[in-house]
Protein backbone atom coordinates (compact mmCIF):
# COMPACT_ATOMS: atom_id res chain seq x y z
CA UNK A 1 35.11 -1.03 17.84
CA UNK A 2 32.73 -2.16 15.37
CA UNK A 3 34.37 -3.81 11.96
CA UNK A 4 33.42 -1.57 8.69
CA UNK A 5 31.11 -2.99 6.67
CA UNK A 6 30.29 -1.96 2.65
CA UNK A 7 27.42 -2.69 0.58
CA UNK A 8 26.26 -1.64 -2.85
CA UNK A 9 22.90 -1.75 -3.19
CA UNK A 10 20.77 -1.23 -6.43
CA UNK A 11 17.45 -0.45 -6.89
CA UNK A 12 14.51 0.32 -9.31
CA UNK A 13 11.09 0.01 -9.59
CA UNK A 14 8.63 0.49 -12.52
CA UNK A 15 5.24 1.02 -13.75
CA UNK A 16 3.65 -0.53 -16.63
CA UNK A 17 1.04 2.97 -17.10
CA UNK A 18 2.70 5.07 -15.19
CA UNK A 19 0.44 5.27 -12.67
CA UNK A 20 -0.38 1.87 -13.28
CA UNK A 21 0.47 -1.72 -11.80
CA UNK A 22 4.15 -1.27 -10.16
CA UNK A 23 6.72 -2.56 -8.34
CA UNK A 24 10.13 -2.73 -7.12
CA UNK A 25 13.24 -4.79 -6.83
CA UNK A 26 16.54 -4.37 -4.86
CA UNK A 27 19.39 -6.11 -4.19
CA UNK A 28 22.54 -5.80 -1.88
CA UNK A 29 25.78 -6.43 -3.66
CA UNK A 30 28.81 -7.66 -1.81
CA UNK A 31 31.33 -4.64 -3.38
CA UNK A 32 34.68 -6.94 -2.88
CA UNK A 33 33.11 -10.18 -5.02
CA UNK A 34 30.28 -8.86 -6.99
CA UNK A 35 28.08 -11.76 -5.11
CA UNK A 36 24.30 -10.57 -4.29
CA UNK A 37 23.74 -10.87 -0.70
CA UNK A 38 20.44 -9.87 -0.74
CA UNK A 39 17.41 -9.53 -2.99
CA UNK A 40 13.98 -7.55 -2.32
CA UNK A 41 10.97 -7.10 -4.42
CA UNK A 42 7.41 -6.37 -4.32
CA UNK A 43 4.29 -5.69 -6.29
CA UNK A 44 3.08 -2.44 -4.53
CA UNK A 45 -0.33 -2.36 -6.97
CA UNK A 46 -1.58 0.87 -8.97
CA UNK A 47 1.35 3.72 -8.65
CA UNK A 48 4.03 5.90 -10.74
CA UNK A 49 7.35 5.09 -11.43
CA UNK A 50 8.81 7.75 -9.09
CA UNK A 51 6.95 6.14 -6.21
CA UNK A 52 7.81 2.33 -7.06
CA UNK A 53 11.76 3.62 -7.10
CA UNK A 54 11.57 5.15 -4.00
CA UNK A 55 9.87 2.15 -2.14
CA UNK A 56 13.10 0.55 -4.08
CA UNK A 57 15.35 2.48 -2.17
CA UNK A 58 13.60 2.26 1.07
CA UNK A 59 13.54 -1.71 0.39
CA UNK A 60 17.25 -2.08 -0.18
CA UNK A 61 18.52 0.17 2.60
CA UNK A 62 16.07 -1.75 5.36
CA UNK A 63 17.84 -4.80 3.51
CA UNK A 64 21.66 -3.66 4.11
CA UNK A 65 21.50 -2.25 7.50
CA UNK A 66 19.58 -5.68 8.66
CA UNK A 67 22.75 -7.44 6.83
CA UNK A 68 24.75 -6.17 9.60
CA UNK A 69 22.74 -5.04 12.37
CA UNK A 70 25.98 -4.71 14.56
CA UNK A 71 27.61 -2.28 12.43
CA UNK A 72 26.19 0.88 13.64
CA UNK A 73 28.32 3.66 12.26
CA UNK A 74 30.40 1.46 10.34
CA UNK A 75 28.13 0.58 7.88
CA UNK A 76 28.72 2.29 4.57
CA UNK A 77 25.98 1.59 1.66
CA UNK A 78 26.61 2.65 -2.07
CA UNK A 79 23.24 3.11 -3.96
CA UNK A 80 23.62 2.95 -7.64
CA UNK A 81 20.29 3.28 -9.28
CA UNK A 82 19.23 4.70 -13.38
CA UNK A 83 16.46 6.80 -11.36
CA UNK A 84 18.07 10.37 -11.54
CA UNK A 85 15.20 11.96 -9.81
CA UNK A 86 15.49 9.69 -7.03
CA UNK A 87 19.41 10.10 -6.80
CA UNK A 88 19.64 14.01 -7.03
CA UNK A 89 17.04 14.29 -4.69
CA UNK A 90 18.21 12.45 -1.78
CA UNK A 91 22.19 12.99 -2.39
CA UNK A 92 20.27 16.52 -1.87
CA UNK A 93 20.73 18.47 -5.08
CA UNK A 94 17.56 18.76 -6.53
CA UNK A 95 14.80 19.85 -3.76
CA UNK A 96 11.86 17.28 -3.11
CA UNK A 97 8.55 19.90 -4.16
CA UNK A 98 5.67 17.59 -4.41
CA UNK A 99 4.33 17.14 -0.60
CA UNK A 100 3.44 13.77 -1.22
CA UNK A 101 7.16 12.29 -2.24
CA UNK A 102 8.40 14.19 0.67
CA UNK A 103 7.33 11.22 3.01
CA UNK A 104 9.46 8.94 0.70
CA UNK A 105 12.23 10.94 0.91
CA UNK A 106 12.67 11.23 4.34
CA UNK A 107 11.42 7.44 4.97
CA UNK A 108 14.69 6.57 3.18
CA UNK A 109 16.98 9.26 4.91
CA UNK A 110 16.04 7.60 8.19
CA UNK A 111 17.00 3.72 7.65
CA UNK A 112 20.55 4.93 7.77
CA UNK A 113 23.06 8.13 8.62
CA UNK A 114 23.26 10.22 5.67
CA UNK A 115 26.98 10.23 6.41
CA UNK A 116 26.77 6.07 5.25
CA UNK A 117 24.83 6.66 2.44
CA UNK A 118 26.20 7.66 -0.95
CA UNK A 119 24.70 7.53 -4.54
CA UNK A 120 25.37 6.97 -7.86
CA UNK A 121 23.62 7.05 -11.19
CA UNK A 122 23.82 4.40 -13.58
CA UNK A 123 22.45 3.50 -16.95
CA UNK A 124 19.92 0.98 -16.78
CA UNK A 125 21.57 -1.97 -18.49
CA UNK A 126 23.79 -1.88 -15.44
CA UNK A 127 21.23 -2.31 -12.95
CA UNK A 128 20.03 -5.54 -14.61
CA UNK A 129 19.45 -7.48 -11.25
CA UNK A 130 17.11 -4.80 -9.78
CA UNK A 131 15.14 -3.71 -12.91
CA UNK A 132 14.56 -7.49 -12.98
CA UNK A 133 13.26 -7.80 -9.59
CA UNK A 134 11.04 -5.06 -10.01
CA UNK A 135 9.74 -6.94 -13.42
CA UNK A 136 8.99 -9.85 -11.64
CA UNK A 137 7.04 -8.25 -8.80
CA UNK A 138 4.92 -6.79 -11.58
CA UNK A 139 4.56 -10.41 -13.06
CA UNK A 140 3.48 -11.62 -9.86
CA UNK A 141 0.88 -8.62 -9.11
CA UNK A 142 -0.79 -9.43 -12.54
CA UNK A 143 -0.82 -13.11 -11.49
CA UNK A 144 -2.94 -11.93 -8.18
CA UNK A 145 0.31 -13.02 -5.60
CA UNK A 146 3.15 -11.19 -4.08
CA UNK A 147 7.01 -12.19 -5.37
CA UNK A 148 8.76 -14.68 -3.79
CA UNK A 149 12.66 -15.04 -3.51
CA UNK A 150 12.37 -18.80 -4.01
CA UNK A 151 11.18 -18.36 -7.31
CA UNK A 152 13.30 -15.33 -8.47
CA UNK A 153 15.52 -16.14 -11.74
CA UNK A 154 16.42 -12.60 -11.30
CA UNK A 155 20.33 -13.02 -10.64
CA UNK A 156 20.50 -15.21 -13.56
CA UNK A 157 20.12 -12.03 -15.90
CA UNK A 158 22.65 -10.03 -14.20
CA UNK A 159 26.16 -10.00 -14.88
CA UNK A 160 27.93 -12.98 -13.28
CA UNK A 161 30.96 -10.32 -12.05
CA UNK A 162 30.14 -6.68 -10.95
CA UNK A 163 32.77 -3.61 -11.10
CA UNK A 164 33.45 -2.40 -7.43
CA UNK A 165 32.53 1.32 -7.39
CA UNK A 166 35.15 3.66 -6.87
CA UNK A 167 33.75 4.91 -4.18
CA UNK A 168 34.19 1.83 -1.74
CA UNK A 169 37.32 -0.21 -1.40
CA UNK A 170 37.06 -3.87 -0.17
CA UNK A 171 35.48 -4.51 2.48
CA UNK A 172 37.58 -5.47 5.52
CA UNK A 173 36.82 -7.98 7.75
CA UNK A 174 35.42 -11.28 7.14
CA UNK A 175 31.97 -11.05 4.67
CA UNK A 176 29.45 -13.13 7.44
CA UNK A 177 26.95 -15.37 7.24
CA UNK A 178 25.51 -14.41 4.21
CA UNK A 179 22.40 -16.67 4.39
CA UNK A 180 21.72 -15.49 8.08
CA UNK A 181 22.17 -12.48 7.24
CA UNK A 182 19.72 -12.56 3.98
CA UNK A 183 17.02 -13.98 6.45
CA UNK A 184 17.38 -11.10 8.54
CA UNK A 185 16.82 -9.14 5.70
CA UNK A 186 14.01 -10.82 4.58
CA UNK A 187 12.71 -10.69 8.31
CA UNK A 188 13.06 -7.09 8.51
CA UNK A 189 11.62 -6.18 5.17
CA UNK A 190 8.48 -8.27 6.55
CA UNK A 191 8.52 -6.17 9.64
CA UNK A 192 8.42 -3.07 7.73
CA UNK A 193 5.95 -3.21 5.77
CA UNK A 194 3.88 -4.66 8.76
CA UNK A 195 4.98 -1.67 10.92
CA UNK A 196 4.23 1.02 7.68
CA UNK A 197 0.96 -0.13 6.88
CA UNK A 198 -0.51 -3.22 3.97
CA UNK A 199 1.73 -1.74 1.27
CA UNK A 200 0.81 -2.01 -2.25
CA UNK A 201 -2.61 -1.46 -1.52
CA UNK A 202 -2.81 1.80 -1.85
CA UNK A 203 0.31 3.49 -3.24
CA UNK A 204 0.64 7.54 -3.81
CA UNK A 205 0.76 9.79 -6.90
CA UNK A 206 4.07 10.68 -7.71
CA UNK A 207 3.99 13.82 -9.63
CA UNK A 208 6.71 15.70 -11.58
CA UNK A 209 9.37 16.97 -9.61
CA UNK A 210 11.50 20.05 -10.33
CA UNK A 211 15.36 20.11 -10.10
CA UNK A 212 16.65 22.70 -8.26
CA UNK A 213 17.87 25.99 -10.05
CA UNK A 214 20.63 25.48 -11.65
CA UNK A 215 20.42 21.28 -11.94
CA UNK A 216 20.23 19.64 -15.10
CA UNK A 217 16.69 18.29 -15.15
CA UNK A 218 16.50 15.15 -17.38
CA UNK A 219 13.36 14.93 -19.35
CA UNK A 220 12.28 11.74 -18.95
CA UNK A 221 11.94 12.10 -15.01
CA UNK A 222 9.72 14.79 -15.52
CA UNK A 223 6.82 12.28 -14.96
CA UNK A 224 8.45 9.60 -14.64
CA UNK A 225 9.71 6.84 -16.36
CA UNK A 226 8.00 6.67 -19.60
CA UNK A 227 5.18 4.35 -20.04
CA UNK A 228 6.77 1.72 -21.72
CA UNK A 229 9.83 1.80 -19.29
CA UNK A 230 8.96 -1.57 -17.83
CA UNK A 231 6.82 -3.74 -20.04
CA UNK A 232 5.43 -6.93 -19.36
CA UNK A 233 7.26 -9.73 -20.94
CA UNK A 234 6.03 -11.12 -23.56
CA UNK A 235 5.32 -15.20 -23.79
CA UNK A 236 6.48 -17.07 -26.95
CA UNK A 237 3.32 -18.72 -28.52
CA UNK A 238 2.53 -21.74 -28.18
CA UNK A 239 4.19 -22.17 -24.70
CA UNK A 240 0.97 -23.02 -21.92
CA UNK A 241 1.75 -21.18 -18.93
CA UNK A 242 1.58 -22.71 -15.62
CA UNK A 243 -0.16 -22.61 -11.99
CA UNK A 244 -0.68 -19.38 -10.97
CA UNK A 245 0.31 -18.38 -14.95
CA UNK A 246 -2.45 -20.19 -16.04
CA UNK A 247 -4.81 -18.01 -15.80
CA UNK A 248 -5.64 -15.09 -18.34
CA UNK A 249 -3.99 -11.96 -17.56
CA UNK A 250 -7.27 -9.71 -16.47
CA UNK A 251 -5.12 -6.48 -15.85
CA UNK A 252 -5.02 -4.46 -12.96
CA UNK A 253 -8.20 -4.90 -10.22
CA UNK A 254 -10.58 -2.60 -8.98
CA UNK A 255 -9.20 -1.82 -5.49
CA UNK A 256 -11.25 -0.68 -3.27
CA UNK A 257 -9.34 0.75 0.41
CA UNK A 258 -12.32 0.99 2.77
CA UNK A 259 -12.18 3.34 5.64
CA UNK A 260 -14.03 3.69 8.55
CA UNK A 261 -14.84 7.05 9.49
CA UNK A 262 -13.33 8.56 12.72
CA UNK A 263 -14.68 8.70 16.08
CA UNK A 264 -17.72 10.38 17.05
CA UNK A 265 -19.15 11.32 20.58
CA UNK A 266 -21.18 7.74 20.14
CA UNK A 267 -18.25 5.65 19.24
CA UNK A 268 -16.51 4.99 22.61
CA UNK A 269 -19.89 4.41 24.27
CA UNK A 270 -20.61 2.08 21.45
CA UNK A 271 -24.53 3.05 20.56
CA UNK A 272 -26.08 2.37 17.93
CA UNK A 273 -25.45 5.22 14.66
CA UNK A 274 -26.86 4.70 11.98
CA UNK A 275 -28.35 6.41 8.93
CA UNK A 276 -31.84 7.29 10.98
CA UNK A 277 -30.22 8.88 13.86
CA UNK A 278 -28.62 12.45 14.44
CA UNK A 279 -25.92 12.43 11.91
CA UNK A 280 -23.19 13.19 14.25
CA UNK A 281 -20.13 14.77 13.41
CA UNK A 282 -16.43 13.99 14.20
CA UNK A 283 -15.35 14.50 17.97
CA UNK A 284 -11.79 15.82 18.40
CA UNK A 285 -10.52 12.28 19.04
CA UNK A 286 -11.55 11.56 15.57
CA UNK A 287 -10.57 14.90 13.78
CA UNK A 288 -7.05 13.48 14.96
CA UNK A 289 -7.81 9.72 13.58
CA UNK A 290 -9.17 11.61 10.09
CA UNK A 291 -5.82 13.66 10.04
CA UNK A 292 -3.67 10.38 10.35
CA UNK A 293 -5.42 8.15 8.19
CA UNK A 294 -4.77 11.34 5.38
CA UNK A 295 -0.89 11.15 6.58
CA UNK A 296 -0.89 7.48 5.88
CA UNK A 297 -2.55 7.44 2.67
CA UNK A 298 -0.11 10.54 1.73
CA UNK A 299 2.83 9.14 2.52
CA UNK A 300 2.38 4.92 1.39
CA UNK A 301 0.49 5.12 -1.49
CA UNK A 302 -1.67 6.14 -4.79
CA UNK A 303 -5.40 6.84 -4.03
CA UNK A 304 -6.57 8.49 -7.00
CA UNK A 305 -10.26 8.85 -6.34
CA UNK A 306 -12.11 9.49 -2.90
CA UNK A 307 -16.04 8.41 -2.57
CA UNK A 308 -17.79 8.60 0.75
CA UNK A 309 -21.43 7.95 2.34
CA UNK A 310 -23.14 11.09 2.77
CA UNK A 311 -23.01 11.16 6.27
CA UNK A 312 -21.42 13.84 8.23
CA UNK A 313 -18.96 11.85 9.87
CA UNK A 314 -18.02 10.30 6.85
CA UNK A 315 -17.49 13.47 4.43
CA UNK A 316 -15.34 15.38 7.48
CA UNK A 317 -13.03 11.93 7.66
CA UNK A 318 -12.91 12.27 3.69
CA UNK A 319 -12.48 15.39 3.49
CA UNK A 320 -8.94 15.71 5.70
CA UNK A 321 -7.84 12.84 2.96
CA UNK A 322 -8.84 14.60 0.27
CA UNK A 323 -6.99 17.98 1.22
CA UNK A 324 -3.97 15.96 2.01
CA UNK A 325 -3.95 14.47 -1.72
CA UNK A 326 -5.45 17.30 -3.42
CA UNK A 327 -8.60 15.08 -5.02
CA UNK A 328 -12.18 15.63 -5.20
CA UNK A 329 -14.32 13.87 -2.99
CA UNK A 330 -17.70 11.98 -4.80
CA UNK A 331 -20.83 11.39 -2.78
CA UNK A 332 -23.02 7.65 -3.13
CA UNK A 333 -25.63 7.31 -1.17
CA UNK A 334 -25.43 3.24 -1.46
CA UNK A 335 -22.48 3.76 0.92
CA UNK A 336 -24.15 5.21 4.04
CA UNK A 337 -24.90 3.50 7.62
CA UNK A 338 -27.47 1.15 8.13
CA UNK A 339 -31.35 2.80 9.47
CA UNK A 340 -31.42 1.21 12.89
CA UNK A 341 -34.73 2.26 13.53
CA UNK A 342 -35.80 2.64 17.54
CA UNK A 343 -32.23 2.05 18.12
CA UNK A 344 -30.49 4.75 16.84
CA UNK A 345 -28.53 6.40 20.02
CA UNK A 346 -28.62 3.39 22.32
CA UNK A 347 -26.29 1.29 23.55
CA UNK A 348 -26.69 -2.63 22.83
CA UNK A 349 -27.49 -2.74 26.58
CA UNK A 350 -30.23 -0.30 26.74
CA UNK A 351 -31.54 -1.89 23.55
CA UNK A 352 -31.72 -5.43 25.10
CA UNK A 353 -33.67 -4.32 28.02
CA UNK A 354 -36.30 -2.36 25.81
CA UNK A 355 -36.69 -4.11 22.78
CA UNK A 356 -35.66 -7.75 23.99
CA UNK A 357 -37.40 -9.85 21.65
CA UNK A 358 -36.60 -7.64 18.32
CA UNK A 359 -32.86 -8.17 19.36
CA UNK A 360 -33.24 -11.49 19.70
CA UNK A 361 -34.70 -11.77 15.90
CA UNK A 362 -32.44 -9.52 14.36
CA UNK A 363 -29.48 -11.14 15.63
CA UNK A 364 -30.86 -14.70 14.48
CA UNK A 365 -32.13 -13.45 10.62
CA UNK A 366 -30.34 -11.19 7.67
CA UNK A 367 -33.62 -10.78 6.73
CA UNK A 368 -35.14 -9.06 10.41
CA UNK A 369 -34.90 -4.77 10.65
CA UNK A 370 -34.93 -3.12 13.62
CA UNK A 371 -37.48 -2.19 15.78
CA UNK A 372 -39.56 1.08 13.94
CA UNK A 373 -38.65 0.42 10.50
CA UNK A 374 -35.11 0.36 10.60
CA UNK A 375 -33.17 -1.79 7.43
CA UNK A 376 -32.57 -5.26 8.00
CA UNK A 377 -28.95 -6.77 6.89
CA UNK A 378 -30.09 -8.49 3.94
CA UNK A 379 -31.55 -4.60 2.52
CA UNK A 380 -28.37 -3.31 3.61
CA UNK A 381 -26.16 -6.12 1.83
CA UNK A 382 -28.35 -5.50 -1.56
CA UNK A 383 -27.69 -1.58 -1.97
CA UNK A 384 -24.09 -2.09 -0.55
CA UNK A 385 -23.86 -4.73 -2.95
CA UNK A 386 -25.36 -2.10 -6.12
CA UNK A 387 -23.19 0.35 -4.70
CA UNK A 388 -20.04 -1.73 -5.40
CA UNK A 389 -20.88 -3.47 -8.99
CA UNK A 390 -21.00 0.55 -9.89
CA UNK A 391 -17.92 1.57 -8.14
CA UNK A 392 -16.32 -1.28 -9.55
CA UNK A 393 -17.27 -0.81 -12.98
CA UNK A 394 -16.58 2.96 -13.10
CA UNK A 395 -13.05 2.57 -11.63
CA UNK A 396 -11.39 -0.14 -13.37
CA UNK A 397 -7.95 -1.08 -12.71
CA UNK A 398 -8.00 2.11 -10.16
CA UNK A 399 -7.39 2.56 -6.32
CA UNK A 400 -10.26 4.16 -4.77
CA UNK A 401 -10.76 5.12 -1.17
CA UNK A 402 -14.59 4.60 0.27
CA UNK A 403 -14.82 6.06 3.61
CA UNK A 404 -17.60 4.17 5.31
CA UNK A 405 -19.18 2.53 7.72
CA UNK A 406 -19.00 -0.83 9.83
CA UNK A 407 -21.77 -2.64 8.33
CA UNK A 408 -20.66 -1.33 4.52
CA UNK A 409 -16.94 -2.01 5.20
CA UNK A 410 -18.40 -5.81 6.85
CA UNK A 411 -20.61 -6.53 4.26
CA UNK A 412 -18.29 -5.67 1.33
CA UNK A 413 -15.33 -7.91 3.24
CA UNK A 414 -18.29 -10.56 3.55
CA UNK A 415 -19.62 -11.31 0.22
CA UNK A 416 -16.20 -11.09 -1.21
CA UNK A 417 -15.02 -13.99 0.88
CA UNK A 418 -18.89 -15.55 0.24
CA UNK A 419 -19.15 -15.65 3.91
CA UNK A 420 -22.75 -16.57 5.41
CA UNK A 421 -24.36 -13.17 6.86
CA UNK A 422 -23.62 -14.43 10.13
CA UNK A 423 -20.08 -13.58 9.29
CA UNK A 424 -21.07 -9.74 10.26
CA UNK A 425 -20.88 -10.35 14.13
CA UNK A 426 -17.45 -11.92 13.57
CA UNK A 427 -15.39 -8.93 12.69
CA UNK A 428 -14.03 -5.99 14.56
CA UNK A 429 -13.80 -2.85 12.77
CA UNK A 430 -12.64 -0.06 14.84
CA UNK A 431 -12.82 3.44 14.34
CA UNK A 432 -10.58 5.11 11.10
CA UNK A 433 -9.26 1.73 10.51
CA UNK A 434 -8.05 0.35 6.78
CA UNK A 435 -9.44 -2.46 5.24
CA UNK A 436 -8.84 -3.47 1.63
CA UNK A 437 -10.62 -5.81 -1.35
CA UNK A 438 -9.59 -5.94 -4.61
CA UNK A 439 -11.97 -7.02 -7.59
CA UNK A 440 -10.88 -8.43 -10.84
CA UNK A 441 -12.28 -8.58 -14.52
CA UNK A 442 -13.28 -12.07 -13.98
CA UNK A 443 -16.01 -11.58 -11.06
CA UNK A 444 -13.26 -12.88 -8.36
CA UNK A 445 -12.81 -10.44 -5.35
CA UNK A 446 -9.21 -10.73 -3.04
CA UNK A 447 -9.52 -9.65 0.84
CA UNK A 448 -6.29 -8.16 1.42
CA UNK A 449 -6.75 -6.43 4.56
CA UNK A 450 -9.26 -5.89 7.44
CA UNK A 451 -9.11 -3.25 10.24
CA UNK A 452 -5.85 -2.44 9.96
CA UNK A 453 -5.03 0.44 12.99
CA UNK A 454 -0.88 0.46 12.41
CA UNK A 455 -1.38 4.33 11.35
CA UNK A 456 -3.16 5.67 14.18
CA UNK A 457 -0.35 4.11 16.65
């Protein structure tokens, strides 16, 4: 029989714009001393306040069910967070409307038995320890790195001695290895977000949601928190910051989330399409990739503007995003395949045999096209190149989505990490994958992901 174990856990998460950089904080509470057992937080990049307290949730409740992974059943977990939305909707009193909080929602509903769960609304000066988490994750996102626990002051602002809710007696049995089990939290936190995609990357919009009939609605959930709900602390003057604080604060980056297009009739036979050749469309293999890259993006995070190449593959895979987030979807032509020339439809095979030497050169120069007037890499880099200084400059401090191509999505991942062009026949990139570079106001560029398949699995 397994011994009952109880946990409070609290949770926020803020935006400073609303949508605008977020993040969230959590931490699991022993209810008998008061004592954190736990603490998670994370900058999750450009979304609403709705969205970072969800991921909140989801990030404490992963947290107290890895605290006791032999529980089972017994496990009880109090949530207390100042998010009304968030606790009338999942104690299941206020329906969930918007279909894109709906994967949130049920993300959290799953970690645990809704019999284990219960929730609580508090004011936000007692949730202290999470609202400060979630601060510091923003901190670290406008620093350009993730939080770290090691560095956390966080339990230092919140009350040294926490109330037990009513709702939980002490808990029975002896408490555990707290700093195993805040590993194992840490451990499965990591595997999470591994398993659900890069998160923070690309988080989702979190519109208003509408109380049930009859529910007091509480206006400043509407929208979310207000804008101001979680601003960035201020520095005394005078005092120099340090390491990664030492350099300006250059606001929110350009992200760009680059993804492929789905498969095609060519793709599994791997021949050569490019922007000379038949403009093929999407086979039914990658209708099913388009549909689950849309899913993803839906349910993990904010892309608030779509632009694709004009190719037909390309504006299908965009298009099953785009009707899954309800956005527009903007055309630039700097974006499509590369003109492989004679090539176009062949395999690398059938190419060798016919065109041997004009391989041979093209794979030893940038600055060699194809055989019949095809582009050669270095063209390619220089429009994909034009293509992102505008992108870039239009959508500052945004998340955009550019469904591509592999030499686009290559190149882009290439001259960010100032890679030689060589670099190009050193990368997978399969088919609807996620890749993800993040430009700053200072010129720098941040890889943060490359080919990342977890969502078609």
């Amino acid at each position: 029989m397994s011994v009952a174990r109880q946990v409070v856990v609290e949770a926020d998460g803020g935006s400073r714009g609303n949508p605008g950089p977020a993040g969230y904080g959590a931490v699991v509470i022993d209810p008998a001393t008061g004592e954190p057992l736990a603490e998670a937080a994370e900058y999750i990049g450009v979304a609403t306040n709705n969205v970072a307290e969800y991921r909140g949730l989801i990030a404490g409740l992963t947290a107290a069910k890895a605290l006791f992974p032999d529980a089972g059943d017994a496990l009880r977990v109090h949530v207390r967070m100042d998010s009304k939305l968030v606790v009338e909707q999942m104690s299941g009193r206020w329906k969930i409307k918007h279909p894109d909080m709906k994967p949130l929602a049920a993300r959290a509903a799953e970690i645990l038995p809704p019999s284990s769960v219960t929730y609580e609304w508090i004011p936000r000066a007692q949730n202290k320890h999470a609202d400060r988490l979630a601060n510091e994750a923003m901190d670290a996102g406008r620093d350009g790195r993730q939080w770290e626990a090691s560095a956390s002051t966080a339990a230092l602002d919140a009350p040294s001695a926490r109330t037990p809710s009513t709702t939980l007696p002490p808990v029975q049995g002896p408490p555990g290895d707290q700093a195993a089990g805040a590993a194992r939290a840490r451990a499965a936190l990591a595997a999470a977000r591994g398993a659900a995609a890069p998160e923070g990357l690309f988080p989702m919009p979190g519109e208003a949601e509408t109380p049930e009939a009859g529910a007091a609605a509480e206006a400043p959930e509407a929208g979310g928190e207000p804008t101001d709900a979680h601003p960035a602390p201020q520095q005394s003057a005078g005092t120099p910051q340090t390491g990664w604080g030492s350099a300006p604060d250059l606001g929110a980056p350009a992200t760009l989330v680059l993804l492929r297009h789905g498969e095609t009739a060519l793709t599994p036979e791997k021949r050569f399409s490019g922007s000379g050749g038949t403009d093929p469309e999407l086979s039914a293999v990658g209708r099913g990739q388009a549909e689950r890259a849309a899913e993803h993006f839906a349910a993990l995070g904010t892309v608030q503007e779509i632009v694709s190449s004009p190719l037909r593959r390309c504006r299908e895979t965009a298009a099953a995003v785009a009707a899954r987030l309800g956005l527009a979807v903007r055309i630039d032509e700097g974006l499509r395949e590369t003109d492989f020339g004679a090539w176009e439809g062949l395999t690398f095979g059938e190419v060798r045999e016919r065109y041997g030497d004009d391989l041979t050169a093209w794979l030893a120069s940038p600055d060699t096209a194809p055989t019949g007037g095809g582009e050669s890499f270095a063209e390619v880099a220089e429009r994909v190149a034009a293509a992102r200084d505008r992108l870039v400059a239009r959508y500052a401090g945004r998340t955009v989505l550019l469904v591509t191509h592999v030499t686009p999505i290559k190149t882009l991942v290439r001259l960010a990490l100032g890679a030689p062009p060589e670099a190009l026949f050193r990368m997978e990139l399969s088919a609807a994958s996620v890749s993800t570079v993040a430009y700053y106001g200072d010129g720098n560029a941040s890889v943060r992901l490359l080919n990342d398949t977890s969502h078609l699995r």
